[in-house]
PDB file of N, CA and C in Angstrom:
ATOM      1  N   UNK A   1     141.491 197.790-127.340  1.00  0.00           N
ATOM      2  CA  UNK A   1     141.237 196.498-126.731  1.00  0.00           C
ATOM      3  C   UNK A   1     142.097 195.409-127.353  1.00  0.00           C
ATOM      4  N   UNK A   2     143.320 195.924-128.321  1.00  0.00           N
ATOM      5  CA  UNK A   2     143.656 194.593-128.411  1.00  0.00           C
ATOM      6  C   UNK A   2     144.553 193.965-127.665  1.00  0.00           C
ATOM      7  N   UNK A   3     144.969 194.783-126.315  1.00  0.00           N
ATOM      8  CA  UNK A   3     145.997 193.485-125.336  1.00  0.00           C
ATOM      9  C   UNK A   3     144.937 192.845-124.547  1.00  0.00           C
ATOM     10  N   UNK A   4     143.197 192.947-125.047  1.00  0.00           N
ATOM     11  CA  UNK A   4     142.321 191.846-124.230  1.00  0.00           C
ATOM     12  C   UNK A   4     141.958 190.709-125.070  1.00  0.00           C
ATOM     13  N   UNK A   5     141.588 189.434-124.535  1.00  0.00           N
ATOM     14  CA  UNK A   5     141.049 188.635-125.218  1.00  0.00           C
ATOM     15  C   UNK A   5     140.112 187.702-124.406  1.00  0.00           C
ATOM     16  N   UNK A   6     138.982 187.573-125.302  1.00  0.00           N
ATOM     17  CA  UNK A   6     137.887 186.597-124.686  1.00  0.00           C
ATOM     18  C   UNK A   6     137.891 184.663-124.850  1.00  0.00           C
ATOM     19  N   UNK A   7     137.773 184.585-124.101  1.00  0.00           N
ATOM     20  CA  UNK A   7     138.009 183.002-123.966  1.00  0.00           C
ATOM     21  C   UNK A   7     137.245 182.326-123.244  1.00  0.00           C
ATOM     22  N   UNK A   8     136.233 181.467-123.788  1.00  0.00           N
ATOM     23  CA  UNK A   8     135.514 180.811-123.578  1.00  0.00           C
ATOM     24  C   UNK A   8     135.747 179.374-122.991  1.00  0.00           C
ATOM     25  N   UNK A   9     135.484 179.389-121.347  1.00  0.00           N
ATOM     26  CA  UNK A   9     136.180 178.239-120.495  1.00  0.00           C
ATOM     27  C   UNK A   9     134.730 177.287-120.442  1.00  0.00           C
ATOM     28  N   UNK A  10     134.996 175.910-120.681  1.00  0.00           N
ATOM     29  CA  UNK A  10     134.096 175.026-120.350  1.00  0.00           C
ATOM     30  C   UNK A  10     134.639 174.128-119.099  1.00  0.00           C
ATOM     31  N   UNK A  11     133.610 173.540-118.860  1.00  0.00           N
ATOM     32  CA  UNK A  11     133.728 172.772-117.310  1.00  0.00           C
ATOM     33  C   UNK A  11     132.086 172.112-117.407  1.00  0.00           C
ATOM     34  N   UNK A  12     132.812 171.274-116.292  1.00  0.00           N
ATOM     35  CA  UNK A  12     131.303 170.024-116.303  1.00  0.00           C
ATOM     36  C   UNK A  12     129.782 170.776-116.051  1.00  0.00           C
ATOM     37  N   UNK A  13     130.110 172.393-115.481  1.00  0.00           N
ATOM     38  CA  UNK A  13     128.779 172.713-115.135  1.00  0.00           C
ATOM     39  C   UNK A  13     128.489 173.829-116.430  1.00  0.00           C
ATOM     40  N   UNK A  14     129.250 173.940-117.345  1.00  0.00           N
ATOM     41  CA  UNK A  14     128.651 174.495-118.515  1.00  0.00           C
ATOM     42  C   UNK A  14     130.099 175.815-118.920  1.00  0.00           C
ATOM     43  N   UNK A  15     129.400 176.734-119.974  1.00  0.00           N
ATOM     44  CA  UNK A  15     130.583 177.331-120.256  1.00  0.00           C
ATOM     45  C   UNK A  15     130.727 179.346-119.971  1.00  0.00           C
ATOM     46  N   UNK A  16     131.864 179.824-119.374  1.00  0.00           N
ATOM     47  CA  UNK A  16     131.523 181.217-118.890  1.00  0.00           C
ATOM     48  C   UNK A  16     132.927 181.610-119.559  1.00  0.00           C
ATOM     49  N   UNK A  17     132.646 182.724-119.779  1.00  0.00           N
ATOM     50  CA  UNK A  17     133.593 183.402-120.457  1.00  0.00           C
ATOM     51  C   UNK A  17     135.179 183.983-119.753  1.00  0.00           C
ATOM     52  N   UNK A  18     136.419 184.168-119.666  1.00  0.00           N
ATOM     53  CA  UNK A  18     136.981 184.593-119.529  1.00  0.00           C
ATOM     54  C   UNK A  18     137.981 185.562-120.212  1.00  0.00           C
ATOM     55  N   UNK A  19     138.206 186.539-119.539  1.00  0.00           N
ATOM     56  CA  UNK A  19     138.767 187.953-119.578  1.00  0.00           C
ATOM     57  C   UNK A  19     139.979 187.807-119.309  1.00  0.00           C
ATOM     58  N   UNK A  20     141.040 188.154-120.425  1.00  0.00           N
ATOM     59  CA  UNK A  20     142.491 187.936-119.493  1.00  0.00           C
ATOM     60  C   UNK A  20     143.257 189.026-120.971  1.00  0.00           C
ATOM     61  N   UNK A  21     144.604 188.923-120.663  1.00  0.00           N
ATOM     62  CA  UNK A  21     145.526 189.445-121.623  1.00  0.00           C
ATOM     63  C   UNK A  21     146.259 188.923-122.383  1.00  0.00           C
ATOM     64  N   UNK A  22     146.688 189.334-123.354  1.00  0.00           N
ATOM     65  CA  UNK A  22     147.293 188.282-124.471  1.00  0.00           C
ATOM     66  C   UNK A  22     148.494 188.033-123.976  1.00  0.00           C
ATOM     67  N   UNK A  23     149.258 188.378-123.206  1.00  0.00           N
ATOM     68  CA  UNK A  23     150.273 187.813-122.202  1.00  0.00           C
ATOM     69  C   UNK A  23     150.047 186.687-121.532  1.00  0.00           C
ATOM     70  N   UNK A  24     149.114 186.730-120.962  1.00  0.00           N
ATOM     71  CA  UNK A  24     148.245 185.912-120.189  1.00  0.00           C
ATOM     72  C   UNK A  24     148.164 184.239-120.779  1.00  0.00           C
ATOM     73  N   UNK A  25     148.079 184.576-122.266  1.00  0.00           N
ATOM     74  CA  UNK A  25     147.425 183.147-122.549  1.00  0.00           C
ATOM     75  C   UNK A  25     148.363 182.604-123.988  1.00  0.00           C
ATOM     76  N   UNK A  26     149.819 183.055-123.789  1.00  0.00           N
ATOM     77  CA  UNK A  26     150.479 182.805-124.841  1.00  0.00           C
ATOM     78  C   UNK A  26     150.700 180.871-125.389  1.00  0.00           C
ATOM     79  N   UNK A  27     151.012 181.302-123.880  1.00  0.00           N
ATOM     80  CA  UNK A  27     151.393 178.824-124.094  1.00  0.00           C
ATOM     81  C   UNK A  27     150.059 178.318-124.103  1.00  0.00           C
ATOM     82  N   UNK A  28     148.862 179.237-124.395  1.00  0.00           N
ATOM     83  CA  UNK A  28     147.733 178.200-123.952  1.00  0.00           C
ATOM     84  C   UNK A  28     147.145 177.448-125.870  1.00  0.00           C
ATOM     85  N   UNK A  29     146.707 176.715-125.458  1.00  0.00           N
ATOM     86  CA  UNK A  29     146.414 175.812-126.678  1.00  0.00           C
ATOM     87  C   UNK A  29     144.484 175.258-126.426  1.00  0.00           C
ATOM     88  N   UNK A  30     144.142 175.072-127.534  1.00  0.00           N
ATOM     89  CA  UNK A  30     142.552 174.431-127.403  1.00  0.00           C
ATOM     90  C   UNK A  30     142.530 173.546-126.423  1.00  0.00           C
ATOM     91  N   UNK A  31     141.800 173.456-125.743  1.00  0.00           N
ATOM     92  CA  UNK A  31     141.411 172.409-124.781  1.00  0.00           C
ATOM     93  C   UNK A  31     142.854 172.132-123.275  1.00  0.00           C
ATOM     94  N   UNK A  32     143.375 173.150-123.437  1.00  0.00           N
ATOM     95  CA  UNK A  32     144.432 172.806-122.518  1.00  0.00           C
ATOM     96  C   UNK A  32     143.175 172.362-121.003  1.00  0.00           C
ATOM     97  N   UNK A  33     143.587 171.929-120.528  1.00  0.00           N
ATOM     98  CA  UNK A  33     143.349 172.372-118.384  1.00  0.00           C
ATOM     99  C   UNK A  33     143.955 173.050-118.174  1.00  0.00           C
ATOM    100  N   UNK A  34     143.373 174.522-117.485  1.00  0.00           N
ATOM    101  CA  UNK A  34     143.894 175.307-116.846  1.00  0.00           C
ATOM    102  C   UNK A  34     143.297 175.379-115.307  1.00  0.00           C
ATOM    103  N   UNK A  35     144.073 176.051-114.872  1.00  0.00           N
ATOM    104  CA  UNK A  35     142.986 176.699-113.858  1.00  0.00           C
ATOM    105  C   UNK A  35     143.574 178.445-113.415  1.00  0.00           C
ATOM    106  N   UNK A  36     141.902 178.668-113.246  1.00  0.00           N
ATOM    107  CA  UNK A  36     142.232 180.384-113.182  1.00  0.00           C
ATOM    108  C   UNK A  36     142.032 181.226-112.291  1.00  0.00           C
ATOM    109  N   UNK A  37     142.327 181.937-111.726  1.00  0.00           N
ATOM    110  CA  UNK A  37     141.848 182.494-110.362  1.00  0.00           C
ATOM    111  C   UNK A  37     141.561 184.071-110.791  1.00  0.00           C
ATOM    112  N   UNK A  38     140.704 184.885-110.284  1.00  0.00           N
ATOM    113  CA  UNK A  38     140.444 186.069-111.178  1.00  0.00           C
ATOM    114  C   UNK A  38     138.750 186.300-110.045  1.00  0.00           C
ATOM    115  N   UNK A  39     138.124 187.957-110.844  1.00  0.00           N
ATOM    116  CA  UNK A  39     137.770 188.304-110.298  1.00  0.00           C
ATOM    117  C   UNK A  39     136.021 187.513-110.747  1.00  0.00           C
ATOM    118  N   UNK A  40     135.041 187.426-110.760  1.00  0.00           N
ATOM    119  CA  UNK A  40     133.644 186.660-111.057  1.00  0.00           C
ATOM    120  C   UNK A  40     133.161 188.387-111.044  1.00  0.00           C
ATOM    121  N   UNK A  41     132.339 188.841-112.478  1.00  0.00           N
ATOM    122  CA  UNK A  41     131.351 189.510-112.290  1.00  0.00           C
ATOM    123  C   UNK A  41     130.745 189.731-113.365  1.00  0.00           C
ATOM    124  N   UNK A  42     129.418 190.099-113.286  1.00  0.00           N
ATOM    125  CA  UNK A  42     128.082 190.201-114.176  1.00  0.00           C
ATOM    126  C   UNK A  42     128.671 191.007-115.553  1.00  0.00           C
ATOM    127  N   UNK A  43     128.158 190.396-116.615  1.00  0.00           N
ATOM    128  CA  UNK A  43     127.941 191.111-117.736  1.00  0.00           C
ATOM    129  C   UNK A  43     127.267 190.644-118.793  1.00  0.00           C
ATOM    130  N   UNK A  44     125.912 191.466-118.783  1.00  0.00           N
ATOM    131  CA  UNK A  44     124.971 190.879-120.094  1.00  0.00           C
ATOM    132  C   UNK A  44     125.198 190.170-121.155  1.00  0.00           C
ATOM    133  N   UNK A  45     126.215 190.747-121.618  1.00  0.00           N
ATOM    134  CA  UNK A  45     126.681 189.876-123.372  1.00  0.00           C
ATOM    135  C   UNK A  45     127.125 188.914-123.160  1.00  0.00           C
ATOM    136  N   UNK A  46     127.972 188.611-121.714  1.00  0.00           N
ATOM    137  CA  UNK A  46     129.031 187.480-122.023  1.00  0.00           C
ATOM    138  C   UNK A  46     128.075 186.321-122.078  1.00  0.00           C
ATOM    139  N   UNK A  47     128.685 184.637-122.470  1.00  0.00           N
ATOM    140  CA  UNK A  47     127.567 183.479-122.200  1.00  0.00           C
ATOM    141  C   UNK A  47     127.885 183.134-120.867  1.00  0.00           C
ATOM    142  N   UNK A  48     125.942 182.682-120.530  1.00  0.00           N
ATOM    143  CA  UNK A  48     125.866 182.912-119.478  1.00  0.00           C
ATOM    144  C   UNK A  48     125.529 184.057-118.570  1.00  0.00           C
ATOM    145  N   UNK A  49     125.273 184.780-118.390  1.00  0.00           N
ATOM    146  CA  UNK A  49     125.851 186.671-117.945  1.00  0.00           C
ATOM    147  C   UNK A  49     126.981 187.127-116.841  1.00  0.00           C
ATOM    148  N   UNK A  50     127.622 185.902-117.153  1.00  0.00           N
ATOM    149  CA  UNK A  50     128.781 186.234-115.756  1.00  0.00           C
ATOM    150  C   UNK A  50     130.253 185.962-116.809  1.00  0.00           C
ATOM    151  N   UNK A  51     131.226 186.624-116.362  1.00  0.00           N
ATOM    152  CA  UNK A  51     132.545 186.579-116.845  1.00  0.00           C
ATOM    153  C   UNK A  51     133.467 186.320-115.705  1.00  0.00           C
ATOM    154  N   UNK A  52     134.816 185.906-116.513  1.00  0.00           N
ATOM    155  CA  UNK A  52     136.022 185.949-114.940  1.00  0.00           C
ATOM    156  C   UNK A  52     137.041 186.488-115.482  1.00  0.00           C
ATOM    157  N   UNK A  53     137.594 187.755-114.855  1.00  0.00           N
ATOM    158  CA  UNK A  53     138.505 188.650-115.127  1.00  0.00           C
ATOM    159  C   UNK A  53     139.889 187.944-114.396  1.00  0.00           C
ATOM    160  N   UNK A  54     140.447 187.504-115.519  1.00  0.00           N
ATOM    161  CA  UNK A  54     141.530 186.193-115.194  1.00  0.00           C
ATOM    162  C   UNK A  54     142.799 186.879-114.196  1.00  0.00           C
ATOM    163  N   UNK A  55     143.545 187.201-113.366  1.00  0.00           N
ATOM    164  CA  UNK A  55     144.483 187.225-112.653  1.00  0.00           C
ATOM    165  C   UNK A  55     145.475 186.592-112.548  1.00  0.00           C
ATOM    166  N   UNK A  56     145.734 185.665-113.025  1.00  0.00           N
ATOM    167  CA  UNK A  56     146.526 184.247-112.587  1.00  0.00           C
ATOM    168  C   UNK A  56     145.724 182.901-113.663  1.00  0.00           C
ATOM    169  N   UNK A  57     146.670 182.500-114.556  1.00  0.00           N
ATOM    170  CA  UNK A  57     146.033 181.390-115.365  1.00  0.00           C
ATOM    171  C   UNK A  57     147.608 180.599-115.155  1.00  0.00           C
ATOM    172  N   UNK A  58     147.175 179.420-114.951  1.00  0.00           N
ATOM    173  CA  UNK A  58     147.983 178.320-114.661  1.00  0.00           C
ATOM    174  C   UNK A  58     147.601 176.540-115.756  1.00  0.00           C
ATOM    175  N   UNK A  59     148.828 176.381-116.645  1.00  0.00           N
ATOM    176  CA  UNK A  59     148.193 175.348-117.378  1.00  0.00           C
ATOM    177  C   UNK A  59     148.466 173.781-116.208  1.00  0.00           C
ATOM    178  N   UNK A  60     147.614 173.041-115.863  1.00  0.00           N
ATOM    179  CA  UNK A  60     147.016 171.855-115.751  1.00  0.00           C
ATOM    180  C   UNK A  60     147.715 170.545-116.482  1.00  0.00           C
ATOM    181  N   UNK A  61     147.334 170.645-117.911  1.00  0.00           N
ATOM    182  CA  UNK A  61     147.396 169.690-118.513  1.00  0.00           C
ATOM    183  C   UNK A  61     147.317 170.202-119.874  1.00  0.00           C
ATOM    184  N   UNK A  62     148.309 169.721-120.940  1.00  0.00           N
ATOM    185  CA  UNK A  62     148.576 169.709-122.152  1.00  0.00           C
ATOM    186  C   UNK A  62     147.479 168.814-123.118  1.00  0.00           C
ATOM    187  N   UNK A  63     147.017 169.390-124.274  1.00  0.00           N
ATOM    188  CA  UNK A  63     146.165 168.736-125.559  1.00  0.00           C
ATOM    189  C   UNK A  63     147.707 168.175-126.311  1.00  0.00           C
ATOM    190  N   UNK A  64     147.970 166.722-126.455  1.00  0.00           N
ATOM    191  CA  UNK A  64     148.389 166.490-127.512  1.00  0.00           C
ATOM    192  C   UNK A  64     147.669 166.325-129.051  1.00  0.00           C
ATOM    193  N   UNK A  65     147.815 167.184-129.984  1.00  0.00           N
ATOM    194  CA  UNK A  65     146.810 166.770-131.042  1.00  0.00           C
ATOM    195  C   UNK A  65     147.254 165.664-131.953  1.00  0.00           C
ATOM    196  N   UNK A  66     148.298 165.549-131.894  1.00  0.00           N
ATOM    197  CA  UNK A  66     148.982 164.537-132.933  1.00  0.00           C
ATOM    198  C   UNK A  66     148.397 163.086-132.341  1.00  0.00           C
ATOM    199  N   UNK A  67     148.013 162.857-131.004  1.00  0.00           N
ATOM    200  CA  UNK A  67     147.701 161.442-130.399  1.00  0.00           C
ATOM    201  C   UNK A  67     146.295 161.470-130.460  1.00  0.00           C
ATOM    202  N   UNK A  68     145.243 162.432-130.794  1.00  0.00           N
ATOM    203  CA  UNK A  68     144.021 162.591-130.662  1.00  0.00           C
ATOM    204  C   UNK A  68     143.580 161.835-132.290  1.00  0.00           C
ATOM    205  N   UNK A  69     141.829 161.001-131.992  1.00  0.00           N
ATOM    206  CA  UNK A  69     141.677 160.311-133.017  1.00  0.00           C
ATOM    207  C   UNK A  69     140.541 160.884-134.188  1.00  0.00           C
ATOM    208  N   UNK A  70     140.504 162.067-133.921  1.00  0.00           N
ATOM    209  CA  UNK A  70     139.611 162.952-134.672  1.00  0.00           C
ATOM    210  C   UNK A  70     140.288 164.198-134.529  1.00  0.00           C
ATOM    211  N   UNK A  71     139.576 165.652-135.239  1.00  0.00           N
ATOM    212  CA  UNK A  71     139.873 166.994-134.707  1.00  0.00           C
ATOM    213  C   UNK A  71     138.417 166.905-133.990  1.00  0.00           C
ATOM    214  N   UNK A  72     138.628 167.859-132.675  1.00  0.00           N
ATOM    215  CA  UNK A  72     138.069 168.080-131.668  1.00  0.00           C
ATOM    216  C   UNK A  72     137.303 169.493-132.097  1.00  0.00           C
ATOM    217  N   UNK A  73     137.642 170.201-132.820  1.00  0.00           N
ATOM    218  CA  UNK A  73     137.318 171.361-132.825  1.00  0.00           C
ATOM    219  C   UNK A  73     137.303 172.140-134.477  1.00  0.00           C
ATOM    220  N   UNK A  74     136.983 171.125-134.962  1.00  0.00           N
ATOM    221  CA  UNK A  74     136.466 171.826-136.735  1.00  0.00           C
ATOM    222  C   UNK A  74     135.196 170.997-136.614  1.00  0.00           C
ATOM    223  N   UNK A  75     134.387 171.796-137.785  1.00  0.00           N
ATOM    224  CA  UNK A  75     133.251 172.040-137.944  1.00  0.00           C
ATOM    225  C   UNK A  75     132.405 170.525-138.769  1.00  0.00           C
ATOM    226  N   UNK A  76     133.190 169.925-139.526  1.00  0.00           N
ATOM    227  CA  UNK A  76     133.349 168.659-139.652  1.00  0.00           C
ATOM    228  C   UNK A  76     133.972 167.746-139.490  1.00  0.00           C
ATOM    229  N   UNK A  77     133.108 166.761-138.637  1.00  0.00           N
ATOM    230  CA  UNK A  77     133.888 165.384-138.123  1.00  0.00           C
ATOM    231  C   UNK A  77     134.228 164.240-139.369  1.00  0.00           C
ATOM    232  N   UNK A  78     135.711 164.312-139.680  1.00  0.00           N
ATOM    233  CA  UNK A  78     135.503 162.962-140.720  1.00  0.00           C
ATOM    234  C   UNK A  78     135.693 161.636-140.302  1.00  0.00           C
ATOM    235  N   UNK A  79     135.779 161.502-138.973  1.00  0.00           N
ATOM    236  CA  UNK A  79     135.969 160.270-138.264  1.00  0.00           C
ATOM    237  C   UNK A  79     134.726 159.162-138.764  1.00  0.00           C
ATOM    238  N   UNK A  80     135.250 158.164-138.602  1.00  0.00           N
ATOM    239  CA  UNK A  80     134.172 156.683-138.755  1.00  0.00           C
ATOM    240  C   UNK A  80     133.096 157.315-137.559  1.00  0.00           C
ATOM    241  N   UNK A  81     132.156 156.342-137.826  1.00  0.00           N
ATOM    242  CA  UNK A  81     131.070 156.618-136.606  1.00  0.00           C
ATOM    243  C   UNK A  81     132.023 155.521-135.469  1.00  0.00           C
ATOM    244  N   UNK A  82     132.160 154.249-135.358  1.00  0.00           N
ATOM    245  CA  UNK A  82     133.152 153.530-134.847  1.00  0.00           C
ATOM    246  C   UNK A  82     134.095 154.217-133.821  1.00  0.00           C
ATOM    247  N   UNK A  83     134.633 155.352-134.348  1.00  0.00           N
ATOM    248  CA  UNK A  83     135.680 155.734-134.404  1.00  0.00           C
ATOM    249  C   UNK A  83     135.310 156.856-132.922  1.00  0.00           C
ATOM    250  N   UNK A  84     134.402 157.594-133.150  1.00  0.00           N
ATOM    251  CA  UNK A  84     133.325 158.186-132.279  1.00  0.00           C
ATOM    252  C   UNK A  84     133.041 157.609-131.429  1.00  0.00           C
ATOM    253  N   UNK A  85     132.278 156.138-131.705  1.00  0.00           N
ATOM    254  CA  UNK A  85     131.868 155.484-130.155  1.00  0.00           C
ATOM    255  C   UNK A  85     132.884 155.758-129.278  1.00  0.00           C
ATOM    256  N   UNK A  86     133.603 154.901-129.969  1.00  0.00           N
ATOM    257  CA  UNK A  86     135.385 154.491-129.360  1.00  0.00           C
ATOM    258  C   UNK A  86     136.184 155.474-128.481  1.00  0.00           C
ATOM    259  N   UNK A  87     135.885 156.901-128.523  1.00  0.00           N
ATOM    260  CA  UNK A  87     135.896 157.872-128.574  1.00  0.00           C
ATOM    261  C   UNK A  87     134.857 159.368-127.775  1.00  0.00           C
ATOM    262  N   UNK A  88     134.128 158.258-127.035  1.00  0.00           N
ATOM    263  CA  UNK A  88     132.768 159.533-126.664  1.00  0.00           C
ATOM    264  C   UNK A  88     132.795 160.595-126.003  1.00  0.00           C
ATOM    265  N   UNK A  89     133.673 160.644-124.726  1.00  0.00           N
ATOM    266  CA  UNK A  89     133.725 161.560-124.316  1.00  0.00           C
ATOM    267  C   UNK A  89     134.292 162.890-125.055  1.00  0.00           C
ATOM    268  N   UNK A  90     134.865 162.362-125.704  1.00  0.00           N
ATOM    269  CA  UNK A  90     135.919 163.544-127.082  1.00  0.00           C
ATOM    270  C   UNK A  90     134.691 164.009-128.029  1.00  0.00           C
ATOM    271  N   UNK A  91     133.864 162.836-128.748  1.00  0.00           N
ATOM    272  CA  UNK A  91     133.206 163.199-129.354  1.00  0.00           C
ATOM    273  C   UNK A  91     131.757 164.363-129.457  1.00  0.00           C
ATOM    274  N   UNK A  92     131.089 164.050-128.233  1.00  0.00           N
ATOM    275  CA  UNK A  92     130.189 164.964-127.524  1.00  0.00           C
ATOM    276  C   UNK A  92     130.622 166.583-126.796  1.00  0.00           C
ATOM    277  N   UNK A  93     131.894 166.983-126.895  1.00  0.00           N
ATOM    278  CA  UNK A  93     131.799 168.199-126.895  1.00  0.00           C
ATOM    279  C   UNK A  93     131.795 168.482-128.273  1.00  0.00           C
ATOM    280  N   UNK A  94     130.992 168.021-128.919  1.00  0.00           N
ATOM    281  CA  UNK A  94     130.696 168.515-130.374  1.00  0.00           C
ATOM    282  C   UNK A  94     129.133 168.983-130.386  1.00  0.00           C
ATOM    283  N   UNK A  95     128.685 170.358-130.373  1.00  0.00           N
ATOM    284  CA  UNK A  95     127.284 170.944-130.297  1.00  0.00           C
ATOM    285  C   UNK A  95     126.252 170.052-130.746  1.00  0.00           C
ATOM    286  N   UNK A  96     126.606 169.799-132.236  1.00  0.00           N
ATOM    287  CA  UNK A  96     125.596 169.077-132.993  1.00  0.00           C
ATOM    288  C   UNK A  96     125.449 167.402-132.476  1.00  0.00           C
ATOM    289  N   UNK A  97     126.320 166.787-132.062  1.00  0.00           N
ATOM    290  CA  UNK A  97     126.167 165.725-131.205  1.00  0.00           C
ATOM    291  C   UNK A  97     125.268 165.446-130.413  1.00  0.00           C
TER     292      UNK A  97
END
C-alpha cells in the first residue's frame, strides 16, 4: 500500500476521507483547494463511513504560508488572542477552538 495515501478533505459540510495515489497528490500542499472527481463509497473506518476514491484531483487555489498570520496546522497556537479575532475564519479550523 505504499503508492496509496489517505487524505482527509474538509468542506463546509464536514470532513470525508480521500483515496488517491502518491502521484496523484505530489504539488498538493495543506489546505490547498482542490477539487476531485472520483468514485463515493462506504467504508467503516474511514471518518464519516464514506470515502472518495480520487480519479482526477485538480488544484483550485494555492496556501501561501509565508503571508498567513499564525500556523494553521500545529498543535500550538502562539498567536496573540487579537491576532485570532483578526483572523477567525483561519482560526476556528482549529478543533480545540
Amino acid at each position: 500500500m505504499s503508492k496509496v495515501v489517505f487524505i482527509r478533505l474538509r468542506d463546509k459540510s464536514g470532513i470525508i476521507q480521500l483515496v488517491c495515489e502518491k502521484d496523484q497528490i505530489k504539488n498538493l500542499r495543506l489546505e490547498n483547494s482542490i477539487e476531485v472527481v472520483g468514485k463515493v463509497c462506504s467504508n467503516e473506518k474511514a471518518p464519516g463511513k464514506i470515502e472518495v476514491l480520487a480519479e482526477d484531483i485538480t488544484t483550485l487555489g494555492n496556501t501561501y504560508y509565508d503571508r498567513l498570520p499564525f500556523e494553521i496546522n500545529s498543535f500550538k497556537n502562539k498567536a496573540a488572542l487579537e491576532t485570532q479575532i483578526d483572523h477567525r475564519a483561519i482560526s476556528i479550523r482549529r478543533p480545540e477552538i
